[in-house]
Each structure stands twice: as C-alpha cells, then as structure tokens.
Protein backbone atom coordinates (compact mmCIF):
# COMPACT_ATOMS: atom_id res chain seq x y z
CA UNK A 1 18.30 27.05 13.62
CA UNK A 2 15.36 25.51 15.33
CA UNK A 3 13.47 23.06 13.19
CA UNK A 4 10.16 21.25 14.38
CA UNK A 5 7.58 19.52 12.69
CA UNK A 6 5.21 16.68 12.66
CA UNK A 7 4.91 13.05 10.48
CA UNK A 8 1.85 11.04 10.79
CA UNK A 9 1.20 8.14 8.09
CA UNK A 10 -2.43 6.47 7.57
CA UNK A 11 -1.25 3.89 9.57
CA UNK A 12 0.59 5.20 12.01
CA UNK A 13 3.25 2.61 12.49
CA UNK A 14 6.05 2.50 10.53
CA UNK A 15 6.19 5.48 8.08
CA UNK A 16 5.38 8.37 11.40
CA UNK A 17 8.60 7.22 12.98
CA UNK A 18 11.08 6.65 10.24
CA UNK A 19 10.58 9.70 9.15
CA UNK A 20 10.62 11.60 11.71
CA UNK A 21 13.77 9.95 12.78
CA UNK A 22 15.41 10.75 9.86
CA UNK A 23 14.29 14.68 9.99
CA UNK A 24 15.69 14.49 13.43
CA UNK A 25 18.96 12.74 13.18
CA UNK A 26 19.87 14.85 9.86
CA UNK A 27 18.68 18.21 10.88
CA UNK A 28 21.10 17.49 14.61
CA UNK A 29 23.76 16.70 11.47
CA UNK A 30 23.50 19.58 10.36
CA UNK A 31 23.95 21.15 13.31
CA UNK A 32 20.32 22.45 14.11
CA UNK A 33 18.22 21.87 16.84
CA UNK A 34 15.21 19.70 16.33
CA UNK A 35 12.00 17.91 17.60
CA UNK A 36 9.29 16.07 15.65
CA UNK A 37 5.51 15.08 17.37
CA UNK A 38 4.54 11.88 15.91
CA UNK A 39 1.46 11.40 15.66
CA UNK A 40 1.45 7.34 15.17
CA UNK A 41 -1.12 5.31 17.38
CA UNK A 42 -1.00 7.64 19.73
CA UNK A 43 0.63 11.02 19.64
CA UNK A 44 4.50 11.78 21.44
CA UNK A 45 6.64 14.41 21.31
CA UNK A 46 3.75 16.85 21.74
CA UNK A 47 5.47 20.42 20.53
CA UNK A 48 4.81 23.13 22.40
CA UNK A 49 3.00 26.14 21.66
CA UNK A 50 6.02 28.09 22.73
CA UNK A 51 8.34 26.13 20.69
CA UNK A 52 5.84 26.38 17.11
CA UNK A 53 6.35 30.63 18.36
CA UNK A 54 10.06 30.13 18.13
CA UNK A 55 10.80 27.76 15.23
CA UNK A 56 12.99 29.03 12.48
CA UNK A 57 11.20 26.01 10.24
CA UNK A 58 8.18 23.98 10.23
CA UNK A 59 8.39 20.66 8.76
CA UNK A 60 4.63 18.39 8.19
CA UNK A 61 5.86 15.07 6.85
CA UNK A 62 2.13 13.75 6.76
CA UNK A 63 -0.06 11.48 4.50
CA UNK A 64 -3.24 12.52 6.62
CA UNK A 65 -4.80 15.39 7.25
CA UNK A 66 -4.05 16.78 10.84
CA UNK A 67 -4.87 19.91 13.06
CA UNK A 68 -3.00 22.97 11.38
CA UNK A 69 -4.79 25.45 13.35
CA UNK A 70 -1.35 25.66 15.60
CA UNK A 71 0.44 26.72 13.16
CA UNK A 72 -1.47 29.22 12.00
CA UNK A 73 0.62 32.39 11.12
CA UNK A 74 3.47 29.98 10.50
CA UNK A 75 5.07 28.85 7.26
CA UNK A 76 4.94 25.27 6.56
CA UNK A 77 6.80 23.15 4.50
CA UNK A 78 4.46 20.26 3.59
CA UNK A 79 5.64 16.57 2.76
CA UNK A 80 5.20 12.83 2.34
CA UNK A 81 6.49 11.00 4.75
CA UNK A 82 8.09 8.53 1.92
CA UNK A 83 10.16 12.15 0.83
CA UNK A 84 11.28 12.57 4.03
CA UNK A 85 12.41 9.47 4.24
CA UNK A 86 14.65 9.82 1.04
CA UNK A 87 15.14 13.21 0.87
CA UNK A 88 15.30 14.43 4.31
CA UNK A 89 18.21 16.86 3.89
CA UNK A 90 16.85 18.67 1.16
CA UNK A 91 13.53 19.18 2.63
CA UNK A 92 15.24 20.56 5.55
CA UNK A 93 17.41 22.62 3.05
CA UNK A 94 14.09 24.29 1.52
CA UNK A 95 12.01 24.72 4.48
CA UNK A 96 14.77 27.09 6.03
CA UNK A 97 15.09 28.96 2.51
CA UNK A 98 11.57 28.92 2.05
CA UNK A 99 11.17 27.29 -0.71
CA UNK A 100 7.32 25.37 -1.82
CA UNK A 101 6.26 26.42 1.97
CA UNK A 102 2.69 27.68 2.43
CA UNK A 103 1.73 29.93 5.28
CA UNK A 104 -0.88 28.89 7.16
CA UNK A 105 -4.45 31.75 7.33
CA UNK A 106 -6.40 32.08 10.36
CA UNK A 107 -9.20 30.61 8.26
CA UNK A 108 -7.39 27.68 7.57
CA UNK A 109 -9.03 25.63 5.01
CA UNK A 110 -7.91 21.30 5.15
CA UNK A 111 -7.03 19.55 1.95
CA UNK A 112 -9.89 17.19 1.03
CA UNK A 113 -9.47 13.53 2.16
CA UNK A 114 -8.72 11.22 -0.79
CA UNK A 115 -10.96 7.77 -1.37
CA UNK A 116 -7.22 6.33 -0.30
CA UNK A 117 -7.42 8.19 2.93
CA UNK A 118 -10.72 6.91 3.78
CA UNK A 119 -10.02 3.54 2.78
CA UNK A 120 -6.77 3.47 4.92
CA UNK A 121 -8.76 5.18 7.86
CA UNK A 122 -11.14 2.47 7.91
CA UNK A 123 -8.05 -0.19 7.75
CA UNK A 124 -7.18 1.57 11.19
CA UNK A 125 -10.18 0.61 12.67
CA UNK A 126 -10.09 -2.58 11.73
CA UNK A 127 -6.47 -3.88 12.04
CA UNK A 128 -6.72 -4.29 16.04
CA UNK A 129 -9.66 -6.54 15.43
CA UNK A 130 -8.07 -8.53 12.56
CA UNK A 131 -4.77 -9.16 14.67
CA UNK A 132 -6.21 -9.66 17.97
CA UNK A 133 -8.70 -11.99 16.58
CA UNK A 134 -6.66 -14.31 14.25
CA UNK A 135 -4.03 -14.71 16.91
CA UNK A 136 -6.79 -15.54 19.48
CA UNK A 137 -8.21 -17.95 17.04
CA UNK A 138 -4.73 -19.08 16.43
CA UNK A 139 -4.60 -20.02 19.82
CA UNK A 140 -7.81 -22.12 20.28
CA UNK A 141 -6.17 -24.44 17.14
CA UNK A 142 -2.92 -24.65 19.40
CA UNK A 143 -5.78 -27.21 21.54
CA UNK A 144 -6.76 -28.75 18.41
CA UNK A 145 -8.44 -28.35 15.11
CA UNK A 146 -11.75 -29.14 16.32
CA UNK A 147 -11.15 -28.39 20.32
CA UNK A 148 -13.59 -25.73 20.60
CA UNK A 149 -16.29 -27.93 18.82
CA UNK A 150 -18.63 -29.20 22.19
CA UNK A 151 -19.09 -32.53 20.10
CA UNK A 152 -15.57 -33.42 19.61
CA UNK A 153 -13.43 -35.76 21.55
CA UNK A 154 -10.60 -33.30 21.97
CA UNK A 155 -12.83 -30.71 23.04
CA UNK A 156 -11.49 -28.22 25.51
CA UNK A 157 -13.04 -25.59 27.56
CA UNK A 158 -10.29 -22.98 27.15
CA UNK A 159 -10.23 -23.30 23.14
CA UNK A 160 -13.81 -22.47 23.22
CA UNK A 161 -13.16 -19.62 24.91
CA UNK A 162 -10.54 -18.28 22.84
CA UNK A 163 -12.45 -19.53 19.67
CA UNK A 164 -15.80 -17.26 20.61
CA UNK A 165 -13.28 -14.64 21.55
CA UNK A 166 -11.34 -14.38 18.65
CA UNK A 167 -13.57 -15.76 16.39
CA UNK A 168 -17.07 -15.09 16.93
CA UNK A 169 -16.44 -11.82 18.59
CA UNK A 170 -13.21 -9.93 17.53
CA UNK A 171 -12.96 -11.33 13.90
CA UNK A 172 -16.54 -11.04 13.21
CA UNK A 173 -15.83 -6.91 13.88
CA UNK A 174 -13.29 -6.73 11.33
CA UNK A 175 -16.27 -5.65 8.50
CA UNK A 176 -18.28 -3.38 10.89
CA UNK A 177 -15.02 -1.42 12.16
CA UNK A 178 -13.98 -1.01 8.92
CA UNK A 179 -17.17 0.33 7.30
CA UNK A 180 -17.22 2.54 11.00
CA UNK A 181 -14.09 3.87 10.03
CA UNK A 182 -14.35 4.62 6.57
CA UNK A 183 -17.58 6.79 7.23
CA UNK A 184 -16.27 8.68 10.41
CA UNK A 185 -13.49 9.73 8.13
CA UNK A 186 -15.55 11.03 5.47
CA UNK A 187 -18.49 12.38 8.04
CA UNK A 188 -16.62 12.38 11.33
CA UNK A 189 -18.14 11.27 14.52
CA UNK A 190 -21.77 11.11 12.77
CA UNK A 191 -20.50 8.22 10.07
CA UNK A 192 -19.50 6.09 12.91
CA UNK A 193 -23.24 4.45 13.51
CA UNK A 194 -24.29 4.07 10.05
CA UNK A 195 -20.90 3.16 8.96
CA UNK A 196 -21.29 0.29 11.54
CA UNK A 197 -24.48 -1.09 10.21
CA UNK A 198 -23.34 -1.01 7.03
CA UNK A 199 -20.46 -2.91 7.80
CA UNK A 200 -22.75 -5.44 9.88
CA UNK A 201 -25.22 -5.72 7.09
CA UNK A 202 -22.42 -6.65 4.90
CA UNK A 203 -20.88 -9.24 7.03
CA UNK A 204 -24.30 -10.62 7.98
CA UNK A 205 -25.48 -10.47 4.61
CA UNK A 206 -22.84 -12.16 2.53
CA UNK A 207 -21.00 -9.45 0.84
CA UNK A 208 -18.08 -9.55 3.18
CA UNK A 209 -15.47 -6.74 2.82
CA UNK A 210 -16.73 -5.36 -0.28
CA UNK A 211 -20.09 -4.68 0.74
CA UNK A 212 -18.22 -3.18 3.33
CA UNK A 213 -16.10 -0.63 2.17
CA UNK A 214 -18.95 0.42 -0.08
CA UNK A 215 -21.49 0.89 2.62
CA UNK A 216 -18.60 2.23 4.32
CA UNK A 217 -18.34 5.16 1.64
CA UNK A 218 -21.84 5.34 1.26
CA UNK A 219 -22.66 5.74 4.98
CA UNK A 220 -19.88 8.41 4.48
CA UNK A 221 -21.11 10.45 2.38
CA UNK A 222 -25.23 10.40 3.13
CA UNK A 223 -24.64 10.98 6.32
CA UNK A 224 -21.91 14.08 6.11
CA UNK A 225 -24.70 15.38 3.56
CA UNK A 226 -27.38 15.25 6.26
CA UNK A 227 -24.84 15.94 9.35
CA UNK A 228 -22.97 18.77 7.93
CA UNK A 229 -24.63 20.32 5.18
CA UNK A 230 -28.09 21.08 5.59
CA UNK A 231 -28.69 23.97 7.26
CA UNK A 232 -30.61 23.77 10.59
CA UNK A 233 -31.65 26.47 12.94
CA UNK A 234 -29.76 26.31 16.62
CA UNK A 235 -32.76 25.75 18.27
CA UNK A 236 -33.60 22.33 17.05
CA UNK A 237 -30.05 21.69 16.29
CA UNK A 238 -29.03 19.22 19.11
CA UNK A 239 -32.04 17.10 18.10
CA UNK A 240 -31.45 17.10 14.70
CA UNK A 241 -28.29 15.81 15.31
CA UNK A 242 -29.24 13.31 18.10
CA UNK A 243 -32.16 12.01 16.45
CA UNK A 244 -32.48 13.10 12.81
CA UNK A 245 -29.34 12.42 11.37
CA UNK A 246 -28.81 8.69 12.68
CA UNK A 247 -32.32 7.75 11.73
CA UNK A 248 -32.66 8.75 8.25
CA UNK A 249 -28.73 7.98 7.46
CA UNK A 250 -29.08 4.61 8.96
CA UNK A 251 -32.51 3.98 7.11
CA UNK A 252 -31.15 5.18 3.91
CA UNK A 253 -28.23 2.91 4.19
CA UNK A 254 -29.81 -0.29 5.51
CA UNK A 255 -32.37 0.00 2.40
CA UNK A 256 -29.43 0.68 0.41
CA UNK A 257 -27.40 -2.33 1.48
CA UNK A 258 -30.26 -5.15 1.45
CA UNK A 259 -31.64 -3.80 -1.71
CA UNK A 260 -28.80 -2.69 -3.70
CA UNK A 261 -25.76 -3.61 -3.01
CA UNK A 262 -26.00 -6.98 -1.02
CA UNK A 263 -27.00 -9.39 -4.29
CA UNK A 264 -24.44 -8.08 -6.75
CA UNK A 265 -21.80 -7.45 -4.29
CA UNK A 266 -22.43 -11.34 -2.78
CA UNK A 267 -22.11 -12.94 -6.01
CA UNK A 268 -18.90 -10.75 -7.00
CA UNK A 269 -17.59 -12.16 -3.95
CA UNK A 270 -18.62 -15.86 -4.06
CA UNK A 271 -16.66 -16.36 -7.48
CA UNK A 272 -13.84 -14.32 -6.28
CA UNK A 273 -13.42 -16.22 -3.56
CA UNK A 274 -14.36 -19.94 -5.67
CA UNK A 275 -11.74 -18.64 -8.12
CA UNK A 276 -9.80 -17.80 -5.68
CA UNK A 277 -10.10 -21.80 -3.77
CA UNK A 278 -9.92 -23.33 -6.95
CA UNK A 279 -6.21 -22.20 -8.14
CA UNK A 280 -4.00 -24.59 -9.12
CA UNK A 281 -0.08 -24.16 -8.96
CA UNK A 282 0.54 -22.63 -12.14
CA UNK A 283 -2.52 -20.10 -11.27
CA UNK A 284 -1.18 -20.09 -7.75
CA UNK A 285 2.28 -18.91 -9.27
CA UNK A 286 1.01 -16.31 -11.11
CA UNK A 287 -0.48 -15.04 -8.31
CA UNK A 288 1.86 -15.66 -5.67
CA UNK A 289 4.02 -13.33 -7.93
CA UNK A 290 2.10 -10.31 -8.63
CA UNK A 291 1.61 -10.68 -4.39
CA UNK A 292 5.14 -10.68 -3.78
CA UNK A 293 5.99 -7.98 -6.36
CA UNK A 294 3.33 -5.68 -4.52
CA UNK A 295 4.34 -6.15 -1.13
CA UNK A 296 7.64 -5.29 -1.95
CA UNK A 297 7.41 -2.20 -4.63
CA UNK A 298 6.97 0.60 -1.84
CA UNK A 299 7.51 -1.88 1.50
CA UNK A 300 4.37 -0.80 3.46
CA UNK A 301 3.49 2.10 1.25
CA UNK A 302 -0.10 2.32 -0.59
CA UNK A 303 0.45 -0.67 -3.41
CA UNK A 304 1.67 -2.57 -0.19
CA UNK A 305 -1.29 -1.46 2.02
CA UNK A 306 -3.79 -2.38 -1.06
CA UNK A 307 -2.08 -6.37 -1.43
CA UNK A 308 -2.04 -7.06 1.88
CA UNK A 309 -5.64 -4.87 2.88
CA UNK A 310 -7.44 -7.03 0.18
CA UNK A 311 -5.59 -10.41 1.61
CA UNK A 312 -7.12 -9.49 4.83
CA UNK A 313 -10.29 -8.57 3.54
CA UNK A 314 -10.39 -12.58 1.71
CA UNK A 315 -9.68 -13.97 5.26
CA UNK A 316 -13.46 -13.08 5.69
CA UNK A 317 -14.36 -14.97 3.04
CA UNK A 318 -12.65 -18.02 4.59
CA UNK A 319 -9.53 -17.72 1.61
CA UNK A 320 -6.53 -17.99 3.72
CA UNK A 321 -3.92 -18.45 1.11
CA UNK A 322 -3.03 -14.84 0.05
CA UNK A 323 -2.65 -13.68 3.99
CA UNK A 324 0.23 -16.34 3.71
CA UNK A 325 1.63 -15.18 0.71
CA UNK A 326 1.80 -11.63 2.11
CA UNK A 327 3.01 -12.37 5.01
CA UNK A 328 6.43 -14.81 3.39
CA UNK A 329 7.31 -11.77 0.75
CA UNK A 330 6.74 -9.09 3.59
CA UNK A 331 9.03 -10.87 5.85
CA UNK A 332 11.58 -11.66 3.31
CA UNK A 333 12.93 -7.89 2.42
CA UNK A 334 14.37 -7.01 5.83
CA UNK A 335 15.14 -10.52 6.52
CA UNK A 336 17.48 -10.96 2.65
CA UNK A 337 19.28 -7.60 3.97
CA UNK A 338 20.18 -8.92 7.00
CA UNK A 339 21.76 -12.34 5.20
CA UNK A 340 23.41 -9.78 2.39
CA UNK A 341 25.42 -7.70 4.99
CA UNK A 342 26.71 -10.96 6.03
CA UNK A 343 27.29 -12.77 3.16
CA UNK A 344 28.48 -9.50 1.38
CA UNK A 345 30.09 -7.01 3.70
CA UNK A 346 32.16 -4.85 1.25
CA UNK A 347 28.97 -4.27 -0.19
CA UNK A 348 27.67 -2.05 2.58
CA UNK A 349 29.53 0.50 5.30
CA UNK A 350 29.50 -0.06 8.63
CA UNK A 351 26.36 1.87 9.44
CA UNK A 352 24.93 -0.58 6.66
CA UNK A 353 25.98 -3.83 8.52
CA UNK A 354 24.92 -2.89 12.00
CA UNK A 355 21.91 -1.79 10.77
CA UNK A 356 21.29 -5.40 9.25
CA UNK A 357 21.68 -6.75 12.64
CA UNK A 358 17.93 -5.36 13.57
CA UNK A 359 16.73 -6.30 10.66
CA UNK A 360 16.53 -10.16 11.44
CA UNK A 361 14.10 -9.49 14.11
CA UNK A 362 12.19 -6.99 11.79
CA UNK A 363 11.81 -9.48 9.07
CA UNK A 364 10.73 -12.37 11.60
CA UNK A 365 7.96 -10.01 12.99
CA UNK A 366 6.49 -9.12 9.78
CA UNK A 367 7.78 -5.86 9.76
CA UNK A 368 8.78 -5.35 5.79
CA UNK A 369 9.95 -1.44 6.62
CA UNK A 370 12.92 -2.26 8.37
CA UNK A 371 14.21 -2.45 4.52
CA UNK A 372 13.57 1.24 3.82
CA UNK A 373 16.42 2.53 4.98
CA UNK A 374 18.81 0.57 2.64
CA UNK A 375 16.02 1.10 -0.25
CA UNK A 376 16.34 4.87 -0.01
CA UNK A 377 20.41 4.87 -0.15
CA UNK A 378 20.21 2.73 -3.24
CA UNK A 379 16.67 2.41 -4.72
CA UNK A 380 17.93 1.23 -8.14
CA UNK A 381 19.61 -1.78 -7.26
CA UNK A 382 17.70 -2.29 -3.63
CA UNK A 383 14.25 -2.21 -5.24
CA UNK A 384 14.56 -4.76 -7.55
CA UNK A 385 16.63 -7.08 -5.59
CA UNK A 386 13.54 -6.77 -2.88
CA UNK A 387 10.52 -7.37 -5.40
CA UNK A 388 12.98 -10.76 -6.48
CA UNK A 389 12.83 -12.42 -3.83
CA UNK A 390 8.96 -11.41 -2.35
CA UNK A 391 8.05 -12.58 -5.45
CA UNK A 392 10.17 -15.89 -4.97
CA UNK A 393 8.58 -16.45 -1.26
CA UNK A 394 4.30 -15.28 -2.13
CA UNK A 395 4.80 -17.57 -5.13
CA UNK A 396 6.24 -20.92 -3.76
CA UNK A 397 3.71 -20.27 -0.97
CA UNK A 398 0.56 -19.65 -3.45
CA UNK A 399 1.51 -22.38 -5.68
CA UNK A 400 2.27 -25.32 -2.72
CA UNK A 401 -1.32 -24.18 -1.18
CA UNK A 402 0.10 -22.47 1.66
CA UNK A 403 -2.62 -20.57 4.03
CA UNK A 404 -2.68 -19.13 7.73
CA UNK A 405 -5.23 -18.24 9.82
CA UNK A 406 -3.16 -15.77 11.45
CA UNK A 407 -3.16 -12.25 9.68
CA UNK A 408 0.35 -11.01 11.00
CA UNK A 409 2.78 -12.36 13.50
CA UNK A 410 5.73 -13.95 11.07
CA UNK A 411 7.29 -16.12 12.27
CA UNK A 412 6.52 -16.19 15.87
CA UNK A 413 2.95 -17.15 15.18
CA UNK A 414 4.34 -20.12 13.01
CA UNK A 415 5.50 -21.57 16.74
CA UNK A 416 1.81 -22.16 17.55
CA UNK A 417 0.51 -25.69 16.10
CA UNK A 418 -1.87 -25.58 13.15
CA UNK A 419 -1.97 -21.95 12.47
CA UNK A 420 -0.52 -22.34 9.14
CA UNK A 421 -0.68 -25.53 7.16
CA UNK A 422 2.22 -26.72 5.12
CA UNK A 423 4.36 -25.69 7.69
CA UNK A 424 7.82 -26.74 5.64
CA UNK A 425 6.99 -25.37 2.60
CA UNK A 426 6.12 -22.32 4.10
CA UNK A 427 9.77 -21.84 5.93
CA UNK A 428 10.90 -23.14 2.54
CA UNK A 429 9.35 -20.34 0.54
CA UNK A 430 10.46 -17.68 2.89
CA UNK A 431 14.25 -18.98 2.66
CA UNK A 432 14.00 -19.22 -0.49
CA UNK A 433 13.00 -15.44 -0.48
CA UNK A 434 15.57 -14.82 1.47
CA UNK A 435 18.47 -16.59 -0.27
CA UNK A 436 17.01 -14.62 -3.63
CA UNK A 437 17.23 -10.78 -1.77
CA UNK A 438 20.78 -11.26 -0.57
CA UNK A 439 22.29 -13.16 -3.74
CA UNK A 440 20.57 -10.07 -5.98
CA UNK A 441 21.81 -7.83 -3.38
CA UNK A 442 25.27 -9.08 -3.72
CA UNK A 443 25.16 -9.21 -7.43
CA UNK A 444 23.42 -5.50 -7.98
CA UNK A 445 25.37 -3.50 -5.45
CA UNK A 446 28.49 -2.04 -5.93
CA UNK A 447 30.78 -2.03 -3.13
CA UNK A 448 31.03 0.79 -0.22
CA UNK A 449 34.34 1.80 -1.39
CA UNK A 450 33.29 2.62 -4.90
CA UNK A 451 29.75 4.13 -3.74
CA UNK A 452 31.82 6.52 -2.12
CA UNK A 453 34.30 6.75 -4.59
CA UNK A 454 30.93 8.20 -7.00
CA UNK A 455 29.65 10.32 -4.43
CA UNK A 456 33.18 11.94 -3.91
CA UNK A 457 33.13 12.57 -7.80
CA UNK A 458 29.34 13.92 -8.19
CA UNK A 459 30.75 16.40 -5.28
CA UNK A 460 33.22 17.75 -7.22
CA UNK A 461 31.52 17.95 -10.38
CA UNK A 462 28.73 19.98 -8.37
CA UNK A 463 31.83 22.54 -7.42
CA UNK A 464 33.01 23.05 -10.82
CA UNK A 465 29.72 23.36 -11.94
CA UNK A 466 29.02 25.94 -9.07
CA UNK A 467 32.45 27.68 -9.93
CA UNK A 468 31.65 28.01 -13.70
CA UNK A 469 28.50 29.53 -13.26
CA UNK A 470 30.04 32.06 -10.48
C-alpha cells in the first residue's frame, strides 16, 4: 500500500518530526511504502500532487490547521501528533480500513482555531526573538555585569553592542511579535499591524506579556470583524483594505489598550511579579515543584508549552527564576534516561539503550522530547518516574534562588560567565534530577525480558479470544 500524510505541531519542532518518523518507520514495517511532508519551521518532504492521486491512505497527524484543499476528493484520516506518536500502528491500521476518516468536499470548510492555537501561534513569533535575544544578552555579561554600562570601569565596546542587540532590540520584540502573531492567526495577514501595536503598547506601557496576549486577541478579533466580515463592494475594496481596516482596528485597539486594559493588567502584573521576587525557599519549593511536574507531564506538549510560555513571558518582567527552573526539569527527563540505560540495562532492549546514547546530548540542549519515545512504550511507569525528578531539579533551583537570563540553551549556555547565578546549585539541582529519573526508572520498570514475556502473553490471549469468537 502507499501511505502519505502530513504532521505539523504549533511549534513545529519536536512533535512534526517524531511523528512523522514514527508513521514512516512503522508503516516501511509493515511493509508499505511511505512519505510524510513535515511541515515544522519550514516545510520538507513536499508530497506531490501525483503521489496524493495515488495514495491508498492519507494520514494528517496535525495540531494546526493546514491547507486541505490538496486533498480534496481524498479520504483523510485525521490525528494528533501525540497519537501518532503512541499509536502509530493502529492509526495506520484504520486509515487503510477506513475507519474515523473524513473525505475531504471541494468546498472544504477548516476547523476553527482554538484560543490554544492562537496563543501557541503567537509563541512562534516570538520564540526567535526570546532566544536570539537572551543569548545575545548572555553574551554582553560574558564581558562583565556592567560592561555595556558607558560609565563603568569594565566597560567594553563589543558588550554594548551585543547588549543593544539583544537587549534593547531583539528582547524588547518578544511582546510585539507575540501580540503580531496571535492576531494574524485569528485575522490573518490584517492582525499583523494592530497585533503589533498592541503588543508595543503593552510592553511600553507596563503590562508586559499579559497586556500582550490580550491585545493580541483583541487585535484578533476587531480586526478579522472589520477585515473579513463586513461586506464591501469590489470597487472600493483594495482601499478599504489598505486604508480602512488598519486605521480603525489600530485606533480601536490603541484606545482599548491605554484605556482599558493597561491599569488593571499593570497592577496584576506588578504583584505577580513582587510575589513572584519575594519567595522564600519553602514558597520557592512549592513552586519549583508544580514547575517541574508541568514540564514533565506531556514533555513539550500544551501543559509543557503553558509552564515554560508563562516563564518566558516573567523574563519581561525582569523575574528570571522560573526560566531556570524550566529549563533544570526540562533537561532532566532525557538526560535521567540516558543514566537509567546505563545504570539499569536489563531494564531496557537494545533499541532502548542505543537510543539513550542521544539522549545525553538532548537533555544538555534543552530538548525534554528526546524522552517521548521511552514515555510512549511505557507511560505508566515512564511518566511518573519523569515528573520525579523535574520536580526534584525546578524545586532545588526555585528554592536556592536560582535564575538565568538565558531562555533556552541548557547547558551549553551555562559555559558563558554570569548567565545564570548560583552556578553550583544549579548543576546540583539538575543532577539531582537526574539521579531521581534513573533510580525511579530502575525501580518502576520491569525488565526487557519480562516486558516481552507480557506482550507474548496479551498476543495469545488476543488469538484465543479471536478463535472463540470465530
């Protein structure tokens, strides 16, 4: 059979190629021919129109809307890209039967966008500004703490540089893209000026990322209601749209945002973030846990995406402490696997323990879905060992005060000097992390020999079962 299909995920990093990998490598198991576009950053593995003519089975592993005109006159079989992930021979299995497809009209209609999908769409657009610009920043400290202060006595010409760079360019952007982003998705192209000054207003104004994702949505909406829903004859249409539209949306919005929403959102923020500054360790703890517990439940899914958005969003605010925290218990999932296939071989196959190899380098980059793959082959006792020791590694690094001004990078951003302070504590909280994943590992998971064992039994249960019912 010929089986193609696409996966895309909101971010379009991890989730778009895992799954599409494992579509790929199971459906070739199975003995079928396949190929999977991913549409991740940027789009590979373009299919062809001739090959969407000839499929035998269309697989969409997506959690964002895409073009489906292509496949119009085509059944589908529709997916997350986490079930793919987990369940990738079965979906296989019912998109060639058939089953839960949907075939696609001429006049296809798209599934609305969700308030997550919007959200996540303006965390797109502002990611490349929030890692470009803390690692720039990053850099300028590597001179100095004060070295791109003119007035100090360790002042230097290139940390100034890299300080207006990262700093007062780049990281000042991170609340205008992401208010751009949020409205283009809602509005499309339209939303992306007024979703801009909304976001600028915001950061200008004092309420930060809050007042940005709801000028963001606001944006969004007034504008798609101007843009795209009041009718307007052909003839003035192209100035309508030129002039009309961004003057009235961006009026309405400004208004909105220095009238409205800029006090109340302000002072929400201010004793967030005072709350926030004034934790002590026990508070810290607490924290530190419900961080780490977070950042490992789905390992990069939506309750990850939400923790470690919202850390981001604080960095704005000048609270650098929950960035760290994210960053330890993301790290510490692939990196505990890796030390468990070591410490406890018999525990995983062979597959399992070469796999853990790559996983070193994925949990010193920051890169918690390296872990997936041994969370979907044994979620029960996987899971929890995971969410042990994140939560070990965010608390220990909330409660000793631990904060970076570097938004990803693991541990090859720790190499630059002053980026994160309480440097030992820091590597102590993620070892400790570490230490906690592979000893629950190696308590919680049975051995290879008797997973296989169970899965020869369930096997032969499922043909008596079969031959009963025959």
């Amino acid at each position: 059979m010929k089986i193609i299909g696409v996966t895309a995920c909101p971010t379009g990093i991890a989730h778009t190629y895992m799954s599409a990998e494992k579509l790929e490598g199971t459906a070739k198991k199975l003995g079928h021919d396949a190929k999977f576009e991913t549409q991740g950053i940027k789009t590979e593995n373009r299919l062809t129109t001739k090959e969407i003519a000839e499929a035998d089975a269309i697989i969409l592993a997506v959690d964002k809307e895409i073009d489906m005109q292509r496949f119009t006159g085509k059944r589908i079989k529709k997916v997350s890209t986490s079930r793919a992930i987990k369940e990738p021979e079965l979906v296989i299995d019912e998109a060639l039967k058939g089953i839960n497809t949907l075939e696609i009209a001429q006049s296809v209609e798209q599934t609305k966008a969700t308030l997550y999908n919007h959200f996540m769409s303006g965390v797109n657009y502002m990611l490349p500004f929030v890692i470009a610009g803390g690692i720039i920043i990053a850099l300028s400290f590597a001179f100095g703490i004060t070295a791109a202060d003119p007035k100090s006595a360790d002042y230097n010409v290139l940390a100034a540089a890299f300080s207006r760079i990262g700093g007062d360019t780049a990281f000042a952007m991170m609340v205008p893209a992401l208010g751009a982003g949020i409205a283009t998705s809602i509005a499309g192209k339209a939303g992306f000026a007024p979703g801009i000054v909304a976001g600028l207003l915001a950061s200008t104004g004092g309420s930060g990322f809050l007042g940005g994702m709801i000028g963001g949505l606001l944006a969004g909406y007034v504008t798609d209601f101007l843009a795209n829903k009041i009718p307007v004859k052909k003839g003035i249409l192209a100035m309508y749209q030129l002039i009309v539209v961004p003057l009235i949306s961006i009026l309405i919005i400004g208004l909105a945002m220095v009238f409205v929403i800029e006090q109340p959102i302000s002072w929400l923020l201010e004793v967030l973030t005072n709350w926030l500054n004034s934790l002590g360790n026990t508070s810290g703890l607490m924290f530190g846990l419900i961080i780490g517990v977070m950042m490992a439940a789905d390992m990069g899914g939506p309750i990850n995406k939400s923790i470690s958005t919202f850390s981001i969003g604080l960095m704005s605010a000048g609270v650098n402490a929950p960035i760290a925290a994210c960053m330890a218990a993301g790290m510490t999932p692939p990196l505990g696997i890796a030390l468990a296939t070591l410490l406890f071989k018999k525990k995983f196959t062979k597959e399992e323990r070469t796999s853990g190899q790559s996983c070193w380098v994925l949990g010193a980059s920051y890169i918690t879905e390296g872990a997936i793959p041994f969370a979907v082959s044994d979620p029960i006792r996987v899971i929890p060992s995971l969410i042990l020791g994140s939560a070990t590694a965010a608390g220990i690094s909330m409660a000793a005060g631990v904060t970076s001004i570097a938004p990803h990078g693991g541990i090859w951003v720790m190499l630059i000097p002053n980026v994160i302070n309480h440097l030992p504590m820091y590597l102590l909280a993620i070892g400790a992390g570490t230490v906690v994943t592979a000893l629950s590992l190696g308590l919680l998971k049975k051995s290879s020999e008797e997973q296989v064992g169970n899965e020869e039994k369930i096997v032969k249960q499922e043909k008596i079962i079969n031959e009963v019912e025959v």
